[in-house]
N, C-alpha and C. Protein backbone atom coordinates (compact mmCIF):
# COMPACT_ATOMS: atom_id res chain seq x y z
N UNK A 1 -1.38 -6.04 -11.96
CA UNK A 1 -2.21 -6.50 -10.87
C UNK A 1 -3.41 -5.55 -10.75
N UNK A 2 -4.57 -6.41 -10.65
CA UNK A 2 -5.46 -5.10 -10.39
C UNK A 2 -6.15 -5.48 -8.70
N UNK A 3 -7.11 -4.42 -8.06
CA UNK A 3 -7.24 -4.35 -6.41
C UNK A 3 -8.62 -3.61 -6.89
N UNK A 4 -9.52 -4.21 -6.39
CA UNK A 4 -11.10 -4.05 -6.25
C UNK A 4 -11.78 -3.60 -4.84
N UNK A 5 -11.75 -2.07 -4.79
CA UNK A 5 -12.11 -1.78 -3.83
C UNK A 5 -14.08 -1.05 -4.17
N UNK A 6 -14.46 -0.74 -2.67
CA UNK A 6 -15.41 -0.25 -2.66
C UNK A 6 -15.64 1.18 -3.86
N UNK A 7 -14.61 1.56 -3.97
CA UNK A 7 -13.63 2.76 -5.05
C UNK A 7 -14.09 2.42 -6.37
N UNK A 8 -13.88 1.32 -6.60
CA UNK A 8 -13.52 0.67 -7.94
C UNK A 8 -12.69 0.14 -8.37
N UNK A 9 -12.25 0.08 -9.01
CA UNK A 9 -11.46 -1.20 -9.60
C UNK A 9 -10.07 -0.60 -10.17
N UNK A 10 -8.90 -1.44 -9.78
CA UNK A 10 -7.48 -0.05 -10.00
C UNK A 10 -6.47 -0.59 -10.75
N UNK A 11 -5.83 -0.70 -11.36
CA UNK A 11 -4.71 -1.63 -11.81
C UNK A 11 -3.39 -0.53 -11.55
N UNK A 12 -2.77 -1.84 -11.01
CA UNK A 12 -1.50 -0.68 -9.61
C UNK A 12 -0.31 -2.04 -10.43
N UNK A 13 0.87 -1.00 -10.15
CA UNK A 13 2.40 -2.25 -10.82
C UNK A 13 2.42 -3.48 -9.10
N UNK A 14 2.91 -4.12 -9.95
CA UNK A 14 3.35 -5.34 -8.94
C UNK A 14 4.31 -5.20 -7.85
N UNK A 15 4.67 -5.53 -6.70
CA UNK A 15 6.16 -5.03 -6.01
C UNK A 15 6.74 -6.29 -6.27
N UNK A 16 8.27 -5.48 -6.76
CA UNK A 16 9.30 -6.60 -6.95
C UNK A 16 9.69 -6.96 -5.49
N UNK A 17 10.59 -8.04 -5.27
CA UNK A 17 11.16 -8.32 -3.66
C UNK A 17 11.88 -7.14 -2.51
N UNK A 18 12.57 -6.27 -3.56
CA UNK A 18 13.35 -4.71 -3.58
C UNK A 18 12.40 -3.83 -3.11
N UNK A 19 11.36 -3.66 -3.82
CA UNK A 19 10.23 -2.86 -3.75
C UNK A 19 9.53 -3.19 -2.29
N UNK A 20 9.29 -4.52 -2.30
CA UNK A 20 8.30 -4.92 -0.83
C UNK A 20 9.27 -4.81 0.35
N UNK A 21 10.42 -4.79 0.51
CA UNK A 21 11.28 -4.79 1.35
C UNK A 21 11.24 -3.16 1.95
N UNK A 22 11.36 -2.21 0.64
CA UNK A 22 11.61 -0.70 0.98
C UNK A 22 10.08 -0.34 1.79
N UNK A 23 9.23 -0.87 1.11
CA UNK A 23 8.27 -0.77 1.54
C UNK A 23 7.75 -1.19 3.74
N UNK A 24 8.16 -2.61 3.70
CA UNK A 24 8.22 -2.99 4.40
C UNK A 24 8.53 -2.03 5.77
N UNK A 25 10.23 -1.47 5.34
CA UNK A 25 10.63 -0.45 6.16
C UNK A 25 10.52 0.82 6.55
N UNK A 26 9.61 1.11 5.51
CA UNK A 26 8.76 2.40 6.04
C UNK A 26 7.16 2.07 6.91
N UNK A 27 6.99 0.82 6.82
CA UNK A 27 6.01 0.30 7.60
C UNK A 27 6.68 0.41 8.96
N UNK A 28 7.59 -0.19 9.07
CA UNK A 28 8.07 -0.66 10.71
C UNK A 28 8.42 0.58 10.87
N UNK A 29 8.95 1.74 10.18
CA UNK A 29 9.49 2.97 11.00
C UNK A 29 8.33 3.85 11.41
N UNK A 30 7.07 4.11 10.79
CA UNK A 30 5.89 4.31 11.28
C UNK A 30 5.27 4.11 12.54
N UNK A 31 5.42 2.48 13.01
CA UNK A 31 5.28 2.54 14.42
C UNK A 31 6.44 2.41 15.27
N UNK A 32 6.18 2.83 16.30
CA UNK A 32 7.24 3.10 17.78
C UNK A 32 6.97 1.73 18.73
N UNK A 33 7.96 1.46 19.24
CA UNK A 33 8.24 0.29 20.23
C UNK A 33 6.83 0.10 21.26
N UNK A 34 6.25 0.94 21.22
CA UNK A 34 5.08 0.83 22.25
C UNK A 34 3.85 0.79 21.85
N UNK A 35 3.87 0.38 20.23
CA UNK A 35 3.11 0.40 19.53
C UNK A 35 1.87 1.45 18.81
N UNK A 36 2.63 2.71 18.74
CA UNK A 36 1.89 3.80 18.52
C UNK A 36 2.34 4.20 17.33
N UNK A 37 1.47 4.46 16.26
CA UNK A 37 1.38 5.27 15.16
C UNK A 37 1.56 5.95 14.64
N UNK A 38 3.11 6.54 14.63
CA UNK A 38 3.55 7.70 14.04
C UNK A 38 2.96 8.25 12.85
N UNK A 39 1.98 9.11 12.79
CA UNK A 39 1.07 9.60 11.58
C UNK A 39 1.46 9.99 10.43
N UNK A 40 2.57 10.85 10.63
CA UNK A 40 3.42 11.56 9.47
C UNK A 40 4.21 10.80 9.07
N UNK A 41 4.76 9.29 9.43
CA UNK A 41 5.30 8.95 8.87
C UNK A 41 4.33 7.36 8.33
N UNK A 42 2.97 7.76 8.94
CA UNK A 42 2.01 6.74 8.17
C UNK A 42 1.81 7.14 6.97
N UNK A 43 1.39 8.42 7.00
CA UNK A 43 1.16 9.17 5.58
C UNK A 43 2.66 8.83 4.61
N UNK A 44 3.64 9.02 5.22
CA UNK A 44 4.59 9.21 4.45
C UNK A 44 4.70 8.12 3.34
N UNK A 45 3.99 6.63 4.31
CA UNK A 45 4.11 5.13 3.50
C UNK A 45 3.07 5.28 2.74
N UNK A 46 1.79 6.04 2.55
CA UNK A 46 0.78 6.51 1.87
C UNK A 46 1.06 7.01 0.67
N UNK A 47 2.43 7.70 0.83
CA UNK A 47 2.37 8.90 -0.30
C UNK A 47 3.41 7.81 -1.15
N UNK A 48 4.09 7.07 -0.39
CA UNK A 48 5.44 6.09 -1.08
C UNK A 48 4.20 5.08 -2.28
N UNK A 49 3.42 4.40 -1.67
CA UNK A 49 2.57 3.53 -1.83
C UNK A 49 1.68 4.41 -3.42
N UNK A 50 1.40 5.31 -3.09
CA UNK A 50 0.55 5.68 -4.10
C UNK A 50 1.15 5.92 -5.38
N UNK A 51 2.54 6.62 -5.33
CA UNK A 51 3.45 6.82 -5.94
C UNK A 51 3.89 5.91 -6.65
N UNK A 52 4.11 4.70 -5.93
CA UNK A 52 4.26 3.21 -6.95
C UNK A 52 3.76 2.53 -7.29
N UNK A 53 2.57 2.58 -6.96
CA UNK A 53 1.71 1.51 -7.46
C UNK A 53 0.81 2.33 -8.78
N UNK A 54 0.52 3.74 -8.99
CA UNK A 54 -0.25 4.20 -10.02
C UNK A 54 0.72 4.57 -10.66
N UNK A 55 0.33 4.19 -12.01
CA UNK A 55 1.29 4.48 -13.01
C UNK A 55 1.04 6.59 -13.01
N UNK A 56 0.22 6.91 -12.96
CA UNK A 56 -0.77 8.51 -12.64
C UNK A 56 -1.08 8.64 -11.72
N UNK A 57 -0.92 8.96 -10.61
CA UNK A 57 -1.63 9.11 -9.24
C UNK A 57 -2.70 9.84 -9.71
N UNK A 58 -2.37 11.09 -10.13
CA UNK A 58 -3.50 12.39 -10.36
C UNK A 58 -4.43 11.72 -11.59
N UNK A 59 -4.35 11.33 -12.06
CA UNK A 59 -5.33 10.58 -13.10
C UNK A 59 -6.43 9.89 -12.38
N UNK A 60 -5.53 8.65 -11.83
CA UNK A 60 -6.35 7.32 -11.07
C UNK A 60 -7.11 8.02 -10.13
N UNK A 61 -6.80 8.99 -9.59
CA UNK A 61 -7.32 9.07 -7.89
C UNK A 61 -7.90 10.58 -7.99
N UNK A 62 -7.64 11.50 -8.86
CA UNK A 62 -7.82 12.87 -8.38
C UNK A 62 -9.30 12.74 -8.27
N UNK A 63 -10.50 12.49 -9.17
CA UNK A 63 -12.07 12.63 -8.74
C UNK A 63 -12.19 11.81 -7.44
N UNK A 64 -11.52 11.14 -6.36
CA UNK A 64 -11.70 10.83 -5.21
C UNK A 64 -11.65 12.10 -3.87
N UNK A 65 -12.29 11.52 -2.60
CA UNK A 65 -12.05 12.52 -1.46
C UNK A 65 -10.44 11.81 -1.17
N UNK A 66 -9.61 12.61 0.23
CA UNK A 66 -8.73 11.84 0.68
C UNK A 66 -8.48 11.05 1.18
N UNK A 67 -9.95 10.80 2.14
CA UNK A 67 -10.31 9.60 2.62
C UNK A 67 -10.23 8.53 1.85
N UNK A 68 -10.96 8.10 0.41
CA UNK A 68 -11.25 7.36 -0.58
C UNK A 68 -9.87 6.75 -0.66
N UNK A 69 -8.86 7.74 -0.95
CA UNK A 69 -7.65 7.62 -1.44
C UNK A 69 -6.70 6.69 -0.41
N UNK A 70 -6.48 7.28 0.58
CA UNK A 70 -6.17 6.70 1.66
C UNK A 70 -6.81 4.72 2.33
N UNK A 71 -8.10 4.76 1.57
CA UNK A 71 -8.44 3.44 1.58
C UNK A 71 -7.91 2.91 0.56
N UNK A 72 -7.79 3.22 -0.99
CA UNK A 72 -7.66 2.50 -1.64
C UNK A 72 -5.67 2.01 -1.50
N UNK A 73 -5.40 2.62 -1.24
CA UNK A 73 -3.91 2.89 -0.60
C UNK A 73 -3.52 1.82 0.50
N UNK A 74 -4.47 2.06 1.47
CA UNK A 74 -4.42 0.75 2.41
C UNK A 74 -4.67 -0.23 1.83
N UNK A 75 -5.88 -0.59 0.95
CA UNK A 75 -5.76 -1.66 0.65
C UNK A 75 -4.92 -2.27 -0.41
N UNK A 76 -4.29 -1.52 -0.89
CA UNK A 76 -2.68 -2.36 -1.84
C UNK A 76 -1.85 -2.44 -0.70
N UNK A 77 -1.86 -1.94 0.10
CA UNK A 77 -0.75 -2.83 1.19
C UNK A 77 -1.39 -4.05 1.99
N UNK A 78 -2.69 -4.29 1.99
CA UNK A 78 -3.55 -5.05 2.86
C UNK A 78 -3.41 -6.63 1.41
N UNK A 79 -3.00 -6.37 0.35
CA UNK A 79 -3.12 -7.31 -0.54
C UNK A 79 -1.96 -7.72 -1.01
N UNK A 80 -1.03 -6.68 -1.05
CA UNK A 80 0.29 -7.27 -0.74
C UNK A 80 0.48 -8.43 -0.11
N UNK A 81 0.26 -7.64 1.40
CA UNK A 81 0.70 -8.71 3.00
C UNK A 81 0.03 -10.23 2.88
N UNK A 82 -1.41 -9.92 1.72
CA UNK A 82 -2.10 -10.89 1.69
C UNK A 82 -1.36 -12.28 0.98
N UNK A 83 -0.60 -11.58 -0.39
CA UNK A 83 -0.29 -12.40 -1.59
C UNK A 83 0.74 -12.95 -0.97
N UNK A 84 1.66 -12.28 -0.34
CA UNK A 84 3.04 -12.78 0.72
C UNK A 84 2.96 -13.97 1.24
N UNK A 85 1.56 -13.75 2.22
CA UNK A 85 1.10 -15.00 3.43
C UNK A 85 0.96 -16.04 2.43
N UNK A 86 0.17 -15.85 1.19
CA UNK A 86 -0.13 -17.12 0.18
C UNK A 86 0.86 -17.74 -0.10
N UNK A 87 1.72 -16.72 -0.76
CA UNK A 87 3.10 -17.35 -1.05
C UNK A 87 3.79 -18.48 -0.35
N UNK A 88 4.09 -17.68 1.34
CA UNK A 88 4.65 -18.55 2.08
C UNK A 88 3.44 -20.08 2.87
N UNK A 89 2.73 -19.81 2.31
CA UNK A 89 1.62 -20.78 3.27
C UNK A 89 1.85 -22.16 1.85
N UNK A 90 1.98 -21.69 0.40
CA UNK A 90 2.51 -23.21 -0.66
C UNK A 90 3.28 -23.29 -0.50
N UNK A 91 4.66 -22.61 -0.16
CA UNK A 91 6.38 -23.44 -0.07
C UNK A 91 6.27 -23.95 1.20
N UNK A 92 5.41 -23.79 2.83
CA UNK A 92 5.75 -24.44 3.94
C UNK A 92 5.07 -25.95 3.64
């Protein structure tokens, strides 16, 4: 799969159903019932995320700031959630 950001252009592995699920649950443990942002454990889905999707993290990403990184990061989860909605929007 590749993800075209302002960054450039990335080719990241696919999430299997296993994968988007684990994933999933470090999303929901991040925020708190009152809808606040547990940071350290935002980062934590940051560091999970980067980890699986680059085959090299330090390769792909090291000439970036952390900021950079952190976007391109969001947006493989922002394209995920995306491909999901597609999914379920042809089987309904």
């Amino acid at each position: 799969m590749k993800i075209t950001t302002p960054h450039g252009d990335f080719k990241i592995r696919e999430l299997s159903f296993a994968d988007r699920r684990k994933l999933h649950r470090l999303e929901i443990k991040a925020v708190a019932i009152n809808g606040e942002v547990d940071q350290t454990k935002y980062f934590d889905v940051l560091d999970w995320v980067m980890n699986f999707a680059f085959e090299d993290p330090e390769k792909s990403l090291s000439k970036l700031d952390d900021n950079e990184v952190d976007e391109i990061l969001a947006t493989f989860t922002r394209n995920t959630k995306a491909s999901q909605k597609k999914r379920l929007n042809f089987t309904n």
